[in-house]
C-alpha atoms as a PDB file:
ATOM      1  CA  UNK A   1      94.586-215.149 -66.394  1.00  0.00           C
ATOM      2  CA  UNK A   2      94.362-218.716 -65.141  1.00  0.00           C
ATOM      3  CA  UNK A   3      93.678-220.282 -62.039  1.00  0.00           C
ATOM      4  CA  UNK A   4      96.327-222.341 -60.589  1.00  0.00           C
ATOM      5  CA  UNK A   5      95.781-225.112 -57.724  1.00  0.00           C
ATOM      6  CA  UNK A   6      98.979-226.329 -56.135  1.00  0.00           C
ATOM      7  CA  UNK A   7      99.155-229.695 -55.788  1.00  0.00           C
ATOM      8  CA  UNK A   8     101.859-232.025 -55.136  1.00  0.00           C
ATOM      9  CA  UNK A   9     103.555-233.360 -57.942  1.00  0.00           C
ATOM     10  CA  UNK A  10     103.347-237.170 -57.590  1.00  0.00           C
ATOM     11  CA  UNK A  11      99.531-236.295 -56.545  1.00  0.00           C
ATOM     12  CA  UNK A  12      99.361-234.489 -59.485  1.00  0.00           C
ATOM     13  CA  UNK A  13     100.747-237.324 -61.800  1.00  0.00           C
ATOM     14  CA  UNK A  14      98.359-239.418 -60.424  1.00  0.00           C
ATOM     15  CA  UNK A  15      95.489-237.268 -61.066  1.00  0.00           C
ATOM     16  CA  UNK A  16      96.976-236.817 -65.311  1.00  0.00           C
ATOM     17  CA  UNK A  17      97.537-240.568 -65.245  1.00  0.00           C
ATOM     18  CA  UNK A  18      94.136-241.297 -64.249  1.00  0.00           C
ATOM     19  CA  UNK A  19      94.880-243.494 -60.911  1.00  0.00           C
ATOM     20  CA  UNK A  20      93.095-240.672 -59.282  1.00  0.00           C
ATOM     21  CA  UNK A  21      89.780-238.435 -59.605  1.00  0.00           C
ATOM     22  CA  UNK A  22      89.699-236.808 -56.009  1.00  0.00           C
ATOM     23  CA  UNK A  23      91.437-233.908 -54.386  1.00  0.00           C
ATOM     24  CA  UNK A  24      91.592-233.828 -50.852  1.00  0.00           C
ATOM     25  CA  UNK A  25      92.179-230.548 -49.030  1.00  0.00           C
ATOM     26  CA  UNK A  26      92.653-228.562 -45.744  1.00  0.00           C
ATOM     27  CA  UNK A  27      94.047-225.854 -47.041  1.00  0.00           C
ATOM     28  CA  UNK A  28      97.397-223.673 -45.859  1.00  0.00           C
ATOM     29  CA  UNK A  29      98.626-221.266 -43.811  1.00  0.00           C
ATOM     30  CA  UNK A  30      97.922-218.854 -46.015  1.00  0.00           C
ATOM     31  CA  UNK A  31      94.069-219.467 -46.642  1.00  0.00           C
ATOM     32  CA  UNK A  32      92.894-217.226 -43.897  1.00  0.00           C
ATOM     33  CA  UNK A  33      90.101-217.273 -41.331  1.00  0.00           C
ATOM     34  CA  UNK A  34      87.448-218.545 -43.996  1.00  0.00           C
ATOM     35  CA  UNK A  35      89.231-221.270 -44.322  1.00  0.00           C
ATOM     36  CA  UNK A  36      90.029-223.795 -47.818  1.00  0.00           C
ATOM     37  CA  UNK A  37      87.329-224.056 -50.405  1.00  0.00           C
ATOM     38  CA  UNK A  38      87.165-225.298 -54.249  1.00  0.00           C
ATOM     39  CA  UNK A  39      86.787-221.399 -55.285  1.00  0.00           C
ATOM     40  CA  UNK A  40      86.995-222.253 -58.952  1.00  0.00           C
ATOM     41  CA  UNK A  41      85.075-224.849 -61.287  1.00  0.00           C
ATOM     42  CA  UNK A  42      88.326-225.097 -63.690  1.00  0.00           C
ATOM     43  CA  UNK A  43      92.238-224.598 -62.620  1.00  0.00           C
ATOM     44  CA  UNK A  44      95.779-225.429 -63.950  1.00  0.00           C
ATOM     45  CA  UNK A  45      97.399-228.177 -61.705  1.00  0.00           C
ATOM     46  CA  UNK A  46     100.483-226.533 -60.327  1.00  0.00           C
ATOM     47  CA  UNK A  47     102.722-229.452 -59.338  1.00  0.00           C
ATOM     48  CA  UNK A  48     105.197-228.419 -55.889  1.00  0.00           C
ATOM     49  CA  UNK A  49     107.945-230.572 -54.691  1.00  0.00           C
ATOM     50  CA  UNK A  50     107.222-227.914 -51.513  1.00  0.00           C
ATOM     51  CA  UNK A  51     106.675-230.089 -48.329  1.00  0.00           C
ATOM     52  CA  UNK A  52     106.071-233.110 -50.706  1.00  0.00           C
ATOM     53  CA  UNK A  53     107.302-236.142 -49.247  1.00  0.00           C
ATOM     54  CA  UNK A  54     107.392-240.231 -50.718  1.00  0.00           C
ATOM     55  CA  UNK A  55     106.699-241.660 -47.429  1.00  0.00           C
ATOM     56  CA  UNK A  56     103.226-239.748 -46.932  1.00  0.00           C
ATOM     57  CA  UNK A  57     101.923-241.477 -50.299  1.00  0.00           C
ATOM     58  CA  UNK A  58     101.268-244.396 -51.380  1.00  0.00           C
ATOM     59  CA  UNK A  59     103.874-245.182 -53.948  1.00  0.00           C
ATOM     60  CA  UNK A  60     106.075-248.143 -54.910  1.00  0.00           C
ATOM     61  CA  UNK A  61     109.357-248.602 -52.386  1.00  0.00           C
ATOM     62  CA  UNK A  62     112.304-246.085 -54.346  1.00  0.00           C
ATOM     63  CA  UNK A  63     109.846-243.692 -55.941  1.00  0.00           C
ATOM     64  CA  UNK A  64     112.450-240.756 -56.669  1.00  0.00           C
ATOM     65  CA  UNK A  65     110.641-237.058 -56.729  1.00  0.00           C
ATOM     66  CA  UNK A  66     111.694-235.376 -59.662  1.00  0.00           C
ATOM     67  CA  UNK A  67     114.479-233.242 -59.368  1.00  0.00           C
ATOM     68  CA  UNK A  68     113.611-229.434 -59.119  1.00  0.00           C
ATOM     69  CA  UNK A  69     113.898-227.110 -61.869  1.00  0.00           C
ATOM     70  CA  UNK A  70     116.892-224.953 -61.694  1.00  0.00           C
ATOM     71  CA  UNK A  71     116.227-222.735 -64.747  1.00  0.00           C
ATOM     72  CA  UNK A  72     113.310-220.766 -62.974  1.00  0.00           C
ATOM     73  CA  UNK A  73     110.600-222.064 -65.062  1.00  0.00           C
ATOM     74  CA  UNK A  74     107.572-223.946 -64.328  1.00  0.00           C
ATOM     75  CA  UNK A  75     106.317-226.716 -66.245  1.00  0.00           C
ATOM     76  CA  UNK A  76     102.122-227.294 -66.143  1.00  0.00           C
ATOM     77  CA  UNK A  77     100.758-230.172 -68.299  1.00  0.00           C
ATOM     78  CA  UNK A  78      97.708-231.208 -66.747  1.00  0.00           C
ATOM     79  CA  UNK A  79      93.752-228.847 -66.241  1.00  0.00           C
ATOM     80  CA  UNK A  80      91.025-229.745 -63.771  1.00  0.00           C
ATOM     81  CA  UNK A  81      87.440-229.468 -64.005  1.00  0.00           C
ATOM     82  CA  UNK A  82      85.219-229.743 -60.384  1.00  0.00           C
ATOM     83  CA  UNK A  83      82.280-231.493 -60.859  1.00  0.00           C
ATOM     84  CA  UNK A  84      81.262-231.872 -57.604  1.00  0.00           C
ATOM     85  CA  UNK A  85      82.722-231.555 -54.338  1.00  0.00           C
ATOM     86  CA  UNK A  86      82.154-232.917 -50.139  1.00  0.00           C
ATOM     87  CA  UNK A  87      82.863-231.853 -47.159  1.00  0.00           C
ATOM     88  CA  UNK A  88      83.915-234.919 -45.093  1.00  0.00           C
ATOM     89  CA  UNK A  89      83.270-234.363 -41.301  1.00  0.00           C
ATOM     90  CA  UNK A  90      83.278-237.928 -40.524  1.00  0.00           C
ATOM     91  CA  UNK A  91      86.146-239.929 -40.027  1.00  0.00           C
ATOM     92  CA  UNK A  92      85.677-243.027 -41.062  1.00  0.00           C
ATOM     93  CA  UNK A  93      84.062-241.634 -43.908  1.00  0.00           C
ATOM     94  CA  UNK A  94      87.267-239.941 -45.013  1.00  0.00           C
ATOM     95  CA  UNK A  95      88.945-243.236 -44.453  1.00  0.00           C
ATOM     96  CA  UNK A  96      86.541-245.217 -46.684  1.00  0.00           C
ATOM     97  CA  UNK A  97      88.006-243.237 -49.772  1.00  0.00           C
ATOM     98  CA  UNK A  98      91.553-244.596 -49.518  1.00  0.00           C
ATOM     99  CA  UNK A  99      91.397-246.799 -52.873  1.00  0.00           C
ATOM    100  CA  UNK A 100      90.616-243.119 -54.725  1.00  0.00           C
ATOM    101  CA  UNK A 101      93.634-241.554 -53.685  1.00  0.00           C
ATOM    102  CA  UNK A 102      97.217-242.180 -53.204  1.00  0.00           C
ATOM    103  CA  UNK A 103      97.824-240.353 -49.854  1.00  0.00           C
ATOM    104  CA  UNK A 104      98.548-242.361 -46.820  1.00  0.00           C
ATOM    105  CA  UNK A 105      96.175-243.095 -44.502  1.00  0.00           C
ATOM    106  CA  UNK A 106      97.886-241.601 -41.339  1.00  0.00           C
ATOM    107  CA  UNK A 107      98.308-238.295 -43.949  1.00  0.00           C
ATOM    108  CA  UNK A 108      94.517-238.031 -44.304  1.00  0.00           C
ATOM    109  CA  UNK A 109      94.084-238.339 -40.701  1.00  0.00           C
ATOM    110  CA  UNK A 110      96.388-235.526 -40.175  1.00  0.00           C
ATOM    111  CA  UNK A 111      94.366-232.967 -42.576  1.00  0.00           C
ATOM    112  CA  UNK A 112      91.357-234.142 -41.405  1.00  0.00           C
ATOM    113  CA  UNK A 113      92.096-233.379 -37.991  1.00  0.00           C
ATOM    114  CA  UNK A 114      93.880-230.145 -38.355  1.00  0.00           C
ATOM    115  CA  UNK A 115      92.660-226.998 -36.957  1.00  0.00           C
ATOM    116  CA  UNK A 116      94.029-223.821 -37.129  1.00  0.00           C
ATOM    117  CA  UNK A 117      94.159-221.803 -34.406  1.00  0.00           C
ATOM    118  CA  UNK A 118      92.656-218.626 -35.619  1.00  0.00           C
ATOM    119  CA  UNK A 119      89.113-218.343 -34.927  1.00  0.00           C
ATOM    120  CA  UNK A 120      86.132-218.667 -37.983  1.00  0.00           C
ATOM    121  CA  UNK A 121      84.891-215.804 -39.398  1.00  0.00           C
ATOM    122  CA  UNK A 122      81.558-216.913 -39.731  1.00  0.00           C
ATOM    123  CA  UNK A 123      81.493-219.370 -36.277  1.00  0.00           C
ATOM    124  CA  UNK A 124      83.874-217.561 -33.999  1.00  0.00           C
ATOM    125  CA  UNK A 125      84.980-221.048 -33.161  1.00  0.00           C
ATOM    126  CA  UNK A 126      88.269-223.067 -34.348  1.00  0.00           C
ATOM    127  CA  UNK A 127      87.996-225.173 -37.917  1.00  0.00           C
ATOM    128  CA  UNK A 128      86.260-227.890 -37.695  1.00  0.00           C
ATOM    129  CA  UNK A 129      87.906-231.787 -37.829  1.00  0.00           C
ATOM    130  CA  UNK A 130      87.039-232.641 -41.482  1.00  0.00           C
ATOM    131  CA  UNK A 131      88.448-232.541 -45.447  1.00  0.00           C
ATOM    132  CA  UNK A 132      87.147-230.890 -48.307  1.00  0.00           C
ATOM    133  CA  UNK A 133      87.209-233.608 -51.522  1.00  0.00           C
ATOM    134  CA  UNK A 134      86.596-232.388 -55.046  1.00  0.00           C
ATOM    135  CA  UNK A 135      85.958-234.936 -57.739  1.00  0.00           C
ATOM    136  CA  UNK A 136      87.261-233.876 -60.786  1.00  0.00           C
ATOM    137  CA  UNK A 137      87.630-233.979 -64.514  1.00  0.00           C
ATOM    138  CA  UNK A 138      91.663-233.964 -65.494  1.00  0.00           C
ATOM    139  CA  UNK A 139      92.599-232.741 -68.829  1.00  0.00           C
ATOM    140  CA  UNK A 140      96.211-233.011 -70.443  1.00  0.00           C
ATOM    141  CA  UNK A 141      97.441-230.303 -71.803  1.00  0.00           C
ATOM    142  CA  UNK A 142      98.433-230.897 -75.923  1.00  0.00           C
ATOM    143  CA  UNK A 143     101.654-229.058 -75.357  1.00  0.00           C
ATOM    144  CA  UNK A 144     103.557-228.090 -71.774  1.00  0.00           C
ATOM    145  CA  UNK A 145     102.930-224.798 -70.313  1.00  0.00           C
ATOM    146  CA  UNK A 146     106.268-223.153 -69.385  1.00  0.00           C
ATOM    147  CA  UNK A 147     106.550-219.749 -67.792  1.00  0.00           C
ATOM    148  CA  UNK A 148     108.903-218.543 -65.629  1.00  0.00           C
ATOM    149  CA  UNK A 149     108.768-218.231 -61.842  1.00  0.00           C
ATOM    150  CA  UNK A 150     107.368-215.264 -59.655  1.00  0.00           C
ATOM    151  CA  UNK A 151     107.542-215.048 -55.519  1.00  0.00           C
ATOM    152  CA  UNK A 152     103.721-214.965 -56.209  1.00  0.00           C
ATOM    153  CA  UNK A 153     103.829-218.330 -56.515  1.00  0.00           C
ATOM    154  CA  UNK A 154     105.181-219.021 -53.313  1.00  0.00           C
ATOM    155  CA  UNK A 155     103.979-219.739 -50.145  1.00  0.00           C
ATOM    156  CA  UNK A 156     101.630-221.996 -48.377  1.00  0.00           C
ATOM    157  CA  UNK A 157      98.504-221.283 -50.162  1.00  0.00           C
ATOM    158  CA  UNK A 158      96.317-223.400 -52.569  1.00  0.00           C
ATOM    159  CA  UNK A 159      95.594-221.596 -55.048  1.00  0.00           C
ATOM    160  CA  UNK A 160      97.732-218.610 -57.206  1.00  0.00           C
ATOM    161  CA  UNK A 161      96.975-216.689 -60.421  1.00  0.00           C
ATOM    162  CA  UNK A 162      98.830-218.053 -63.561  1.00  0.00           C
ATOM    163  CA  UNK A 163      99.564-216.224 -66.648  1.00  0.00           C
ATOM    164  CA  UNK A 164      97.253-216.763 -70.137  1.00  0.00           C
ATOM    165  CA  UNK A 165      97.650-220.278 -72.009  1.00  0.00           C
ATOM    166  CA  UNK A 166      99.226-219.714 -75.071  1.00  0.00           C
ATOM    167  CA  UNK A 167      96.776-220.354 -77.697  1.00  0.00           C
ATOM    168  CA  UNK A 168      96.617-223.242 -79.579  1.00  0.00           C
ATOM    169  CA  UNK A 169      96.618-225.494 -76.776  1.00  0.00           C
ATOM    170  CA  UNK A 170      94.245-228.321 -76.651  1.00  0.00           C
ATOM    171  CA  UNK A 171      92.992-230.481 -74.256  1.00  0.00           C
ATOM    172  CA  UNK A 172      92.201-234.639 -73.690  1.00  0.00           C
ATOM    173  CA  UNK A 173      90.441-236.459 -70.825  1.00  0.00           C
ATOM    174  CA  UNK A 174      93.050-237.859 -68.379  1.00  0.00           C
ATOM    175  CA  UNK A 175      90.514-241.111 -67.923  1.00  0.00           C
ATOM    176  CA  UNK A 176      88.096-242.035 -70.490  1.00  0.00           C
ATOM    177  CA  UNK A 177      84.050-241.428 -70.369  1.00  0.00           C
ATOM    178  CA  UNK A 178      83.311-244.603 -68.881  1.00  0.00           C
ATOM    179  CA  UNK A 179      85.476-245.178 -66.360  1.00  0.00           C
ATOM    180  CA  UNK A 180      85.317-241.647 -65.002  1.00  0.00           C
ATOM    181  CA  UNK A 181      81.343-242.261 -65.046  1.00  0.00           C
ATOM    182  CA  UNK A 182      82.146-245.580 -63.019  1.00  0.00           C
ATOM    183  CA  UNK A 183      84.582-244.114 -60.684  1.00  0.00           C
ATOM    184  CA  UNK A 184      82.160-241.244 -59.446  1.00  0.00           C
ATOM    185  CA  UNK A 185      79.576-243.965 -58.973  1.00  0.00           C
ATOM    186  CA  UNK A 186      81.832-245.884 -56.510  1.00  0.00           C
ATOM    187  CA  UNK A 187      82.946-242.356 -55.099  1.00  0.00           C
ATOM    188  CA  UNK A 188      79.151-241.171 -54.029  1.00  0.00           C
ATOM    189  CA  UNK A 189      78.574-245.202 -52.977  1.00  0.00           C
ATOM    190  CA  UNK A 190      81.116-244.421 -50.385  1.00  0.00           C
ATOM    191  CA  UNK A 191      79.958-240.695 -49.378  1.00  0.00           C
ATOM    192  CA  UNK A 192      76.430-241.431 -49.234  1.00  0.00           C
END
């Protein structure tokens, strides 16, 4: 079994096409009381057209979202490795990482002030203003994993359990050695 992180699929072309390194999260509905965390080192980018919207990213004027599947298959070309991840609880340090990423600003303010309105489990006090931000590895896949759909993978929930890869498949860094190294070095610049 595989991990799966759902992601939004222009978010998750950026990340394969190596404009981007980050995640940002909050996490959804369906995360619970503990909140959203990186739970896994290495996931399967599950792109979702679910919620996804052109006007909360940062993308030329007439980007066009890809058109939905109507076979009932899902298409996953791209693997993520965490190497290290933040939790952002200041503002304007949140806002200092808008060159890494290609959500809106007014998008990231949104997440970061968020709170559900279920009390913590471990605080007994409502979530916290703040993001979670992973900076990761991204891996193409040598050949498109296709499987068909399931209501497991529904929902508003981050991450979902994905079938086996087939074997045979291969993998090659999204962004090269050296500007991934470069990248993380601006990226801790800014959260230091």
């Amino acid at each position: 079994m595989n991990h799966g992180f759902k992601e939004w699929t222009l978010v998750c072309d950026a990340l394969g096409s190596g404009r981007q390194s980050i995640i940002i999260r909050k996490g959804g509905i369906a995360e619970g009381r503990a909140g959203f965390r990186f739970e896994h080192d290495a996931f399967l980018l599950f792109p979702t057209l679910f919620h996804e919207q052109t006007m909360k990213l940062k993308v030329p004027a007439g980007t066009q979202l890809p058109a939905p599947r109507m076979d009932g298959i899902h298409e996953i070309t791209l693997r993520a490795h965490v190497e290290w991840t933040r939790e952002v609880e200041d503002l304007e340090v949140a806002r200092r990482l808008a060159p890494f990423h290609i959500w809106q600003d007014s998008e990231i303010e949104k997440r970061f002030h968020y709170t559900d309105s279920r009390p913590s489990a471990a605080e007994g006090t409502l979530a916290k203003p703040g993001v979670s931000v992973a900076f990761v590895r991204v891996e193409k896949l040598s050949a498109s994993f296709i499987f068909p759909d399931s209501p497991k993978y529904g929902g508003c929930r981050s991450w979902i359990a994905l079938p086996d890869l087939p074997p045979g498949i291969t993998t090659a860094p999204a962004l090269d050695e050296t500007a991934h190294r470069a990248r993380e070095a601006e990226l801790r610049a800014v959260l230091a």
